[in-house]
Protein backbone atom coordinates (compact mmCIF):
# COMPACT_ATOMS: atom_id res chain seq x y z
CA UNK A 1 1.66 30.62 -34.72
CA UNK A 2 3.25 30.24 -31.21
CA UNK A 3 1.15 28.33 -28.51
CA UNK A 4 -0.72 30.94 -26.90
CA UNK A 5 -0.57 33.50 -29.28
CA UNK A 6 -3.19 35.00 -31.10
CA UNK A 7 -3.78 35.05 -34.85
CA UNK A 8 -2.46 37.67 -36.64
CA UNK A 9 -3.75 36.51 -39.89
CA UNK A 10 -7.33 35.77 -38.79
CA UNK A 11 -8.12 39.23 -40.59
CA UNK A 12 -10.96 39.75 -37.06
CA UNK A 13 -10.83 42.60 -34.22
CA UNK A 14 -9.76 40.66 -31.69
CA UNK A 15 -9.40 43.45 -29.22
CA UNK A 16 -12.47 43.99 -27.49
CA UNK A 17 -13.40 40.77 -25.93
CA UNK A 18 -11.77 39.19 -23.16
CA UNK A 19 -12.41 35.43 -24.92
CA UNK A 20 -13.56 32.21 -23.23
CA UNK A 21 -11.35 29.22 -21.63
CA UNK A 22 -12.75 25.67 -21.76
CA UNK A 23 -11.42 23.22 -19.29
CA UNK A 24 -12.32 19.67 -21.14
CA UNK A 25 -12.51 16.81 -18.38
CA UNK A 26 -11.96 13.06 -19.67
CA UNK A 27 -12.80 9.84 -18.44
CA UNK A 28 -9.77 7.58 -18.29
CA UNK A 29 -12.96 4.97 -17.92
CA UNK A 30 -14.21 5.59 -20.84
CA UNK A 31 -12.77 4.48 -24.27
CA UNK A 32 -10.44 7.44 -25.84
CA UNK A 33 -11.85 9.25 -28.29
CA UNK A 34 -15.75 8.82 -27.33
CA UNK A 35 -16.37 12.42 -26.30
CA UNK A 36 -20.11 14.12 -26.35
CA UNK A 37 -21.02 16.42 -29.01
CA UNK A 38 -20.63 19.17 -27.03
CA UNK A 39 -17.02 18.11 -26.57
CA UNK A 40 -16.26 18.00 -30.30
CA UNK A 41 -18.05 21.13 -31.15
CA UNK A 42 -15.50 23.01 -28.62
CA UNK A 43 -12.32 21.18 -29.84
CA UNK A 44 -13.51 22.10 -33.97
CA UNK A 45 -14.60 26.08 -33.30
CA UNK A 46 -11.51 26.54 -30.86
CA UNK A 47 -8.93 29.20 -31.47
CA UNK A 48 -6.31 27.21 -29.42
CA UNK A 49 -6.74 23.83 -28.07
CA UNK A 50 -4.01 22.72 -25.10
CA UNK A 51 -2.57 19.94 -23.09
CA UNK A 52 -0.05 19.68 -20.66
CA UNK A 53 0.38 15.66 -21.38
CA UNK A 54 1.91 14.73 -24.53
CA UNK A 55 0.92 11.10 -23.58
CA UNK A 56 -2.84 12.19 -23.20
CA UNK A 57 -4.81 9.01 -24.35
CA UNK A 58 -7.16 11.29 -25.83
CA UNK A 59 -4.43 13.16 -28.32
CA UNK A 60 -4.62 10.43 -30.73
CA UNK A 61 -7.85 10.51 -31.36
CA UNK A 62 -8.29 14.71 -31.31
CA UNK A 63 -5.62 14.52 -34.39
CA UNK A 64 -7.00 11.98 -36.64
CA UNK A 65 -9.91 14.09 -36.28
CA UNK A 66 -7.89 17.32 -37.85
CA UNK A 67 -7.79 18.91 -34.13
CA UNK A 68 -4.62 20.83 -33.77
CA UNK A 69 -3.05 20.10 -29.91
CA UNK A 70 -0.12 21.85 -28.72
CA UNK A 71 1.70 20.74 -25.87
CA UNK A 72 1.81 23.24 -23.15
CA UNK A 73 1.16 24.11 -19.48
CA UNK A 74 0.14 27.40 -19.00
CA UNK A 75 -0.03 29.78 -15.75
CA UNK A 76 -3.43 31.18 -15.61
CA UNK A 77 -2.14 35.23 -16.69
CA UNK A 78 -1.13 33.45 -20.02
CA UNK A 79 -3.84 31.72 -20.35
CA UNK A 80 -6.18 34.78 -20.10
CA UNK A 81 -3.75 36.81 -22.46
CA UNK A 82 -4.43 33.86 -24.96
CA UNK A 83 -7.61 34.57 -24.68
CA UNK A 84 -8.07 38.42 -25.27
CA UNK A 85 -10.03 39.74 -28.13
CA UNK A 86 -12.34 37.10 -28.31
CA UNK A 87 -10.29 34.19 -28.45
CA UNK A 88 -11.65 30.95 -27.16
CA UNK A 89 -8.89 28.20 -25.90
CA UNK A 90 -9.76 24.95 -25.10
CA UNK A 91 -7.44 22.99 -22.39
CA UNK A 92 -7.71 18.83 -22.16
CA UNK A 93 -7.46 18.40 -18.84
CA UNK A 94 -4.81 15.70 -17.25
CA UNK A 95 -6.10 13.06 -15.13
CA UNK A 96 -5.16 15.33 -12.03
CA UNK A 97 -8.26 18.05 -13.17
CA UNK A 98 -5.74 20.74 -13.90
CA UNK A 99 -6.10 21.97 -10.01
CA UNK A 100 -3.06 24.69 -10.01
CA UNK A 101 -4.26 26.14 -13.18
CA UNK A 102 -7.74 26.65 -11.83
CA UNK A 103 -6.65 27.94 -8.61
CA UNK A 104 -4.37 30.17 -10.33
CA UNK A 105 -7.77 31.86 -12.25
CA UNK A 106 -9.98 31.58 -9.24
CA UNK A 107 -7.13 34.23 -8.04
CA UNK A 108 -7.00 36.59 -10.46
CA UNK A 109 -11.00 36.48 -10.74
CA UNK A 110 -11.20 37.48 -7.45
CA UNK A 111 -8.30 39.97 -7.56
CA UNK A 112 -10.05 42.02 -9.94
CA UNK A 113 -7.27 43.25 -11.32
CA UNK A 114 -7.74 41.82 -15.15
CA UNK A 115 -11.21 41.44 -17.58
CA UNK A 116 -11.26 37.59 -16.87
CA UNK A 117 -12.52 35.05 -20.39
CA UNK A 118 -15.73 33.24 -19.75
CA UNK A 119 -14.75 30.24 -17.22
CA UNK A 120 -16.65 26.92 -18.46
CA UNK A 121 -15.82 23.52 -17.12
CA UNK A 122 -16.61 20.78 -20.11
CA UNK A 123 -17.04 17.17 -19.19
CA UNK A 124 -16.13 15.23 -22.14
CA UNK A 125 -17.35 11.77 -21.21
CA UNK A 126 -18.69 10.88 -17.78
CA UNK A 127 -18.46 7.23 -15.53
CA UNK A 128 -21.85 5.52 -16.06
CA UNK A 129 -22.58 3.61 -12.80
CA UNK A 130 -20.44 0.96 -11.39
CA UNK A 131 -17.50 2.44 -13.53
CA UNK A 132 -15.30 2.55 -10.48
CA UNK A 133 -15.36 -1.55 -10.79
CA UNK A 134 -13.49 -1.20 -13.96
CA UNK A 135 -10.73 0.30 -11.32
CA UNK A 136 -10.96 -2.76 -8.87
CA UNK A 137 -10.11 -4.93 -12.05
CA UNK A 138 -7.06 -3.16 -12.48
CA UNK A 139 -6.19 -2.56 -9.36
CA UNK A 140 -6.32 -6.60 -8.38
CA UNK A 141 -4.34 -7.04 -11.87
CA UNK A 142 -1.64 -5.26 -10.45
CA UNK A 143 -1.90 -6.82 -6.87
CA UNK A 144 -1.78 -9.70 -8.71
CA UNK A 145 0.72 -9.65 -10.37
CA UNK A 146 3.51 -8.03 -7.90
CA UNK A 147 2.65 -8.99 -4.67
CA UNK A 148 4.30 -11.27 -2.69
CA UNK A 149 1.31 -12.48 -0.66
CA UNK A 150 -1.41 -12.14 -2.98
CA UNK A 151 0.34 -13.78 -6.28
CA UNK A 152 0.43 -17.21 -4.42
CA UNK A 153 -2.99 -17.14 -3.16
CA UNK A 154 -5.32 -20.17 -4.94
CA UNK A 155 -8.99 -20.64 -4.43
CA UNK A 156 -8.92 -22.89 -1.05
CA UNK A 157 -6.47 -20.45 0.60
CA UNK A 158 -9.35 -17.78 0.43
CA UNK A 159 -12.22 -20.01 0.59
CA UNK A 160 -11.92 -19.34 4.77
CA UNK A 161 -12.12 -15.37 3.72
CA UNK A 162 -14.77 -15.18 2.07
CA UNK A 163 -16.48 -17.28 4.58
CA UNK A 164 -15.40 -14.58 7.35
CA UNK A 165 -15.89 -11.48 5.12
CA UNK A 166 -19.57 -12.88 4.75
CA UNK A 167 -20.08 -13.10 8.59
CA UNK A 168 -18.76 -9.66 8.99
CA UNK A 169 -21.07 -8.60 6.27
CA UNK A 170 -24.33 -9.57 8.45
CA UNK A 171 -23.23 -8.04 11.53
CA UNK A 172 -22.77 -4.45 9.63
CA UNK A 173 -26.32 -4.78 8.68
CA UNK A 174 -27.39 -6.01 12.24
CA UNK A 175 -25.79 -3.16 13.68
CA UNK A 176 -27.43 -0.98 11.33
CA UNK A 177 -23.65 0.76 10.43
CA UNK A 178 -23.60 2.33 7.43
CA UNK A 179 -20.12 2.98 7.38
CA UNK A 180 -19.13 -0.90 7.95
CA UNK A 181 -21.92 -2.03 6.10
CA UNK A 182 -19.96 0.44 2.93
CA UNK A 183 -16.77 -1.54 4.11
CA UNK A 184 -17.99 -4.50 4.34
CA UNK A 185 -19.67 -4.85 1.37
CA UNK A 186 -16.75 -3.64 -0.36
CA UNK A 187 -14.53 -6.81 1.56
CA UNK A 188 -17.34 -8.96 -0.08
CA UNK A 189 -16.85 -7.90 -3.74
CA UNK A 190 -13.14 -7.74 -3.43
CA UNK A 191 -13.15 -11.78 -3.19
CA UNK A 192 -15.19 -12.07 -5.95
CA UNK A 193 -12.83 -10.06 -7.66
CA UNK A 194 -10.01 -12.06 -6.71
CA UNK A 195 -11.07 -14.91 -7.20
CA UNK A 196 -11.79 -14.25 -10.80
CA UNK A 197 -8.78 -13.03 -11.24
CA UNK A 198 -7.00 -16.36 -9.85
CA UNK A 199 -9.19 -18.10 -12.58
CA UNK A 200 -8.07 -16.31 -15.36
CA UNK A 201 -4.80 -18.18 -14.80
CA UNK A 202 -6.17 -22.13 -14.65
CA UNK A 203 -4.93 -23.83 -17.41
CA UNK A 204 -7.92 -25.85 -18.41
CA UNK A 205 -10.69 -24.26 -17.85
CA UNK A 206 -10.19 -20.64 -16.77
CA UNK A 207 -12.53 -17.47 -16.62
CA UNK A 208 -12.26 -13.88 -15.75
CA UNK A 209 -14.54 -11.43 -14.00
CA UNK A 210 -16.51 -10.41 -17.02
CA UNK A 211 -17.41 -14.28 -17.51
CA UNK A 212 -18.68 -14.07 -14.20
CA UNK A 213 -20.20 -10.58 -14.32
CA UNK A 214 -22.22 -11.76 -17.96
CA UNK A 215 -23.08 -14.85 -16.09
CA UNK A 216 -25.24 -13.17 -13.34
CA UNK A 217 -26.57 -10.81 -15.53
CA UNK A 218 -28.03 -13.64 -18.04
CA UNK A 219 -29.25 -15.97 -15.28
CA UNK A 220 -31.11 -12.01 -13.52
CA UNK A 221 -32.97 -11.71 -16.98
CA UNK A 222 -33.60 -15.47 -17.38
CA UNK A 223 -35.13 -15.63 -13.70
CA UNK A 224 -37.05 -12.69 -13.93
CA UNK A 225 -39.35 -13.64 -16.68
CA UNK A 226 -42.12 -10.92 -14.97
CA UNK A 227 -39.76 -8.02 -15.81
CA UNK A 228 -37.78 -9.22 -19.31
CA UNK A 229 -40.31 -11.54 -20.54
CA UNK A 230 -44.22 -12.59 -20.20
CA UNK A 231 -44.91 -13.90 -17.04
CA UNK A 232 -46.43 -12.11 -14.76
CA UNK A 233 -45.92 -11.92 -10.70
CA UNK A 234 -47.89 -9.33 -8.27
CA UNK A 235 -46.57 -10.97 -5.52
CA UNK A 236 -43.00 -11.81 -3.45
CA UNK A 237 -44.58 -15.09 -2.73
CA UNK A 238 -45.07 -15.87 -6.77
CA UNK A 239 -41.57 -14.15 -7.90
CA UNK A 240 -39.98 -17.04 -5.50
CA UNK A 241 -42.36 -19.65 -6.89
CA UNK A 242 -40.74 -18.52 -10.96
CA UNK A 243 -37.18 -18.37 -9.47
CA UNK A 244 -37.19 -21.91 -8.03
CA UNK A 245 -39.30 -23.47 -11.22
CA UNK A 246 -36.51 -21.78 -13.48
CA UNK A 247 -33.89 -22.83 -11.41
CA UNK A 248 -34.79 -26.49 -11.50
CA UNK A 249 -35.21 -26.43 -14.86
CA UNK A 250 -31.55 -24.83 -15.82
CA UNK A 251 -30.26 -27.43 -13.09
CA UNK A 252 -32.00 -30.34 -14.24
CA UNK A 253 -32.66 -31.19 -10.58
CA UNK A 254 -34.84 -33.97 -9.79
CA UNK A 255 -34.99 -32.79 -6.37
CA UNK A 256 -35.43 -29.35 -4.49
CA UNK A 257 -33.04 -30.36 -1.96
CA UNK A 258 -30.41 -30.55 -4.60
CA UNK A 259 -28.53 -27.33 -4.40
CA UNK A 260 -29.25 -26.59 -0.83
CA UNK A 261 -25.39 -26.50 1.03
CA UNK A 262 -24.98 -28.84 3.47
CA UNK A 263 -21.71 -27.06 4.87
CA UNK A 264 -24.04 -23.66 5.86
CA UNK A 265 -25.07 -23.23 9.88
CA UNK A 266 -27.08 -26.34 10.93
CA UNK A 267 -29.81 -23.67 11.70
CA UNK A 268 -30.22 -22.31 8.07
CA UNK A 269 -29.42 -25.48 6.39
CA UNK A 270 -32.76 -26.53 8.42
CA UNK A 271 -34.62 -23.28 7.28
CA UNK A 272 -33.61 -23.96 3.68
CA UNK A 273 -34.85 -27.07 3.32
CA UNK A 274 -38.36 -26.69 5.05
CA UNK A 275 -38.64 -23.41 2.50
CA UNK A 276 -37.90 -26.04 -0.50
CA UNK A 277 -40.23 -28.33 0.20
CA UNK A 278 -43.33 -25.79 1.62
CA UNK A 279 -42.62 -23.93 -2.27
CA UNK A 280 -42.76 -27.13 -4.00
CA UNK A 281 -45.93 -27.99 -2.20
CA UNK A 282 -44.30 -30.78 -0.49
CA UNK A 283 -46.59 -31.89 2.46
CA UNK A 284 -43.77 -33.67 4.37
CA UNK A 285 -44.09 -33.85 7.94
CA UNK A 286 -41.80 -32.80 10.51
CA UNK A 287 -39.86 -36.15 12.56
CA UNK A 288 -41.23 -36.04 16.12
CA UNK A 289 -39.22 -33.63 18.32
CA UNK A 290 -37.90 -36.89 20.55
CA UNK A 291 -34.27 -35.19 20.86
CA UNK A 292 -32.63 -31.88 20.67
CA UNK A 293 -32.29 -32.35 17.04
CA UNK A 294 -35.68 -32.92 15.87
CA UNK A 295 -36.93 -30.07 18.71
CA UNK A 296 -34.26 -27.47 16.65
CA UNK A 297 -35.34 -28.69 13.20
CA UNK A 298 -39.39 -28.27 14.41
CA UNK A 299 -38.13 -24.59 15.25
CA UNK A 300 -36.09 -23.65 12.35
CA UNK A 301 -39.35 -24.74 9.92
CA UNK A 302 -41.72 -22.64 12.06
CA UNK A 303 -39.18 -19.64 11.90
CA UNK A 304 -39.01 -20.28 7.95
CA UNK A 305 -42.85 -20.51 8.30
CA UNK A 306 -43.29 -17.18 9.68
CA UNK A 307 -40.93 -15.79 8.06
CA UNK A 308 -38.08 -15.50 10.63
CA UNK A 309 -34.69 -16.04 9.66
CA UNK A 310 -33.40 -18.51 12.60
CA UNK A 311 -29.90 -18.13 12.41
CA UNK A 312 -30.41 -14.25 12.99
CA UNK A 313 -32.72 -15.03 15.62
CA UNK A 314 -30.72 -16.64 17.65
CA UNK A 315 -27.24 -14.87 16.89
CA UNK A 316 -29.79 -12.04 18.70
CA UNK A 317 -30.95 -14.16 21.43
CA UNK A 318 -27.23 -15.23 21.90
CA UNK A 319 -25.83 -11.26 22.31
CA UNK A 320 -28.37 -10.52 24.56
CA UNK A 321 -27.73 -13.48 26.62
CA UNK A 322 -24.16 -12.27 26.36
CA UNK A 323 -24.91 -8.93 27.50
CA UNK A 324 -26.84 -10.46 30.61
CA UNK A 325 -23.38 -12.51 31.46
CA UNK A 326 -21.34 -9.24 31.42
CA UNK A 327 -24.13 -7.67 33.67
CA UNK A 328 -24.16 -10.71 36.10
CA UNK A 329 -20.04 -10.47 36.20
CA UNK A 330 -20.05 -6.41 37.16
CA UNK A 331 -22.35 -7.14 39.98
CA UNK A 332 -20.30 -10.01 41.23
CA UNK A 333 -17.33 -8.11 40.69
């Protein structure tokens, strides 16, 4: 039997009904061959099963599972002749969705010039969420790999962009920008991307991003002991508290200030440290406020205190300020 022919031998009256055409949509995410039941019960009771791509990762699969392909790319008014009397012919979809041969029956359903086969659009497997990460990988593989810039990069050469990417990170969500906070955030993730990949190739002791990815996910579970274990915690205040006790006991820190950055903003460094010590119950006072010093540590802990990040605070005291210069040099001017 030709492709697109019906069966002669079938011994049915395939005359009466127009038929049915099943566009099957794939996942190139998504392993080859792990298709929902739905899928499989389309491919087995097909008349005809199509695709346009001999190099379809799915073909493989769809013949060790007795599924007949043929290779073909059909206009639409063949398709729906393949499909008269009943015939049902199932078409794997490319990775492009098969766009001219659906325009091509959207036009002939609305001509009405033929008895158009029931129109059903299959997804075979679907992306679970974060599945367009899996494309990042590859995508920084390649960058890797062939670009002039980006294939010398090391770890210090980028340690300056992530540091920049970060500050243009919090002023998205100060500005309250959804569309740079989308950018942004996707700057952010694209150095911890690279930078995994630029570990991958250490000789010693390397890593890639799925190191790092199971990494986070253990220490999430490990830290949330209220969610994945038996603790319990009704409160922000008390979720903190279990955080910090877990963390000093994965660290074996003797101290609460160990682990606190001393290369962050003066400001925040400050606010970090007063937050250690007021969780660990530390009652250490504050150094009298004899010099500037002293005066913007005393300030940082009562921002921390009540809950006011300082470094924010007075990145927003510093733009209005700046808008009051600009103001003062028009009215000069």
């Amino acid at each position: 039997m030709n492709a697109l022919s019906p069966d002669p031998a079938s011994g049915q009256d395939r005359t009466a009904a127009p038929g049915r055409v099943v566009l099957l949509t794939t996942s190139h995410r998504v392993a080859p061959g792990l298709l929902s039941w739905p899928a499989w019960q389309a491919l087995r009771t097909a008349d005809e099963v199509l695709c346009a791509d001999g190099a379809h990762p799915q073909l493989p699969y769809l013949r060790e599972a007795g599924i007949r392909v043929a290779e073909a790319r059909p206009v639409a008014e063949e398709l729906v002749a393949a499909c008269a009397g009943g015939r049902t012919v199932v078409v794997v979809a490319t990775g492009e969705g098969e766009p001219a041969l659906t325009d091509g029956l959207a036009r002939l359903a609305g001509s009405g010039a033929v008895s158009m086969p029931e129109l059903e659009l299959l997804p075979a497997s679907y992306d679970l969420p974060g599945a367009r990460l899996l494309d990042l990988v590859q995508v920084m593989d390649r960058i890797r790999a062939e670009c002039p810039w980006t294939s010398r990069q090391t770890h210090e050469g980028l340690a300056k962009y992530a540091v920049e990417e970060v500050y243009e990170l919090v002023e998205a969500i100060e500005n309250d920008d959804r569309d740079e906070l989308r950018e942004e955030l996707g700057d952010v993730l694209l150095q911890v991307v690279f930078h995994a990949r630029i570990a991958e190739e250490d000789p010693d002791a390397p890593f890639s991003v799925d190191d790092v990815a199971g990494g986070i996910v253990t220490k999430l579970v490990r830290r949330h002991p209220h969610i994945f274990g038996d603790a319990t915690a009704t409160t922000p205040e008390e979720v903190k508290e279990n955080w910090e006790r877990a963390k000093a006991q994965e660290k074996g820190r003797s101290s609460v200030t160990e682990g606190v950055p001393l290369g962050q903003p003066a400001l925040a460094l400050a606010a970090q440290l007063t937050s250690r010590a007021r969780t660990a119950g530390l009652d250490v006072p504050l150094p009298p406020p004899d010099d500037i010093g002293y005066t913007l540590l005393a300030l940082a802990a009562r921002a921390e205190r009540e809950g006011v990040d300082p470094e924010a605070a007075l990145r927003a005291a510093a733009k209005t300020y700046r808008d009051t210069i600009r103001t003062a040099e028009r009215a000069r001017n």
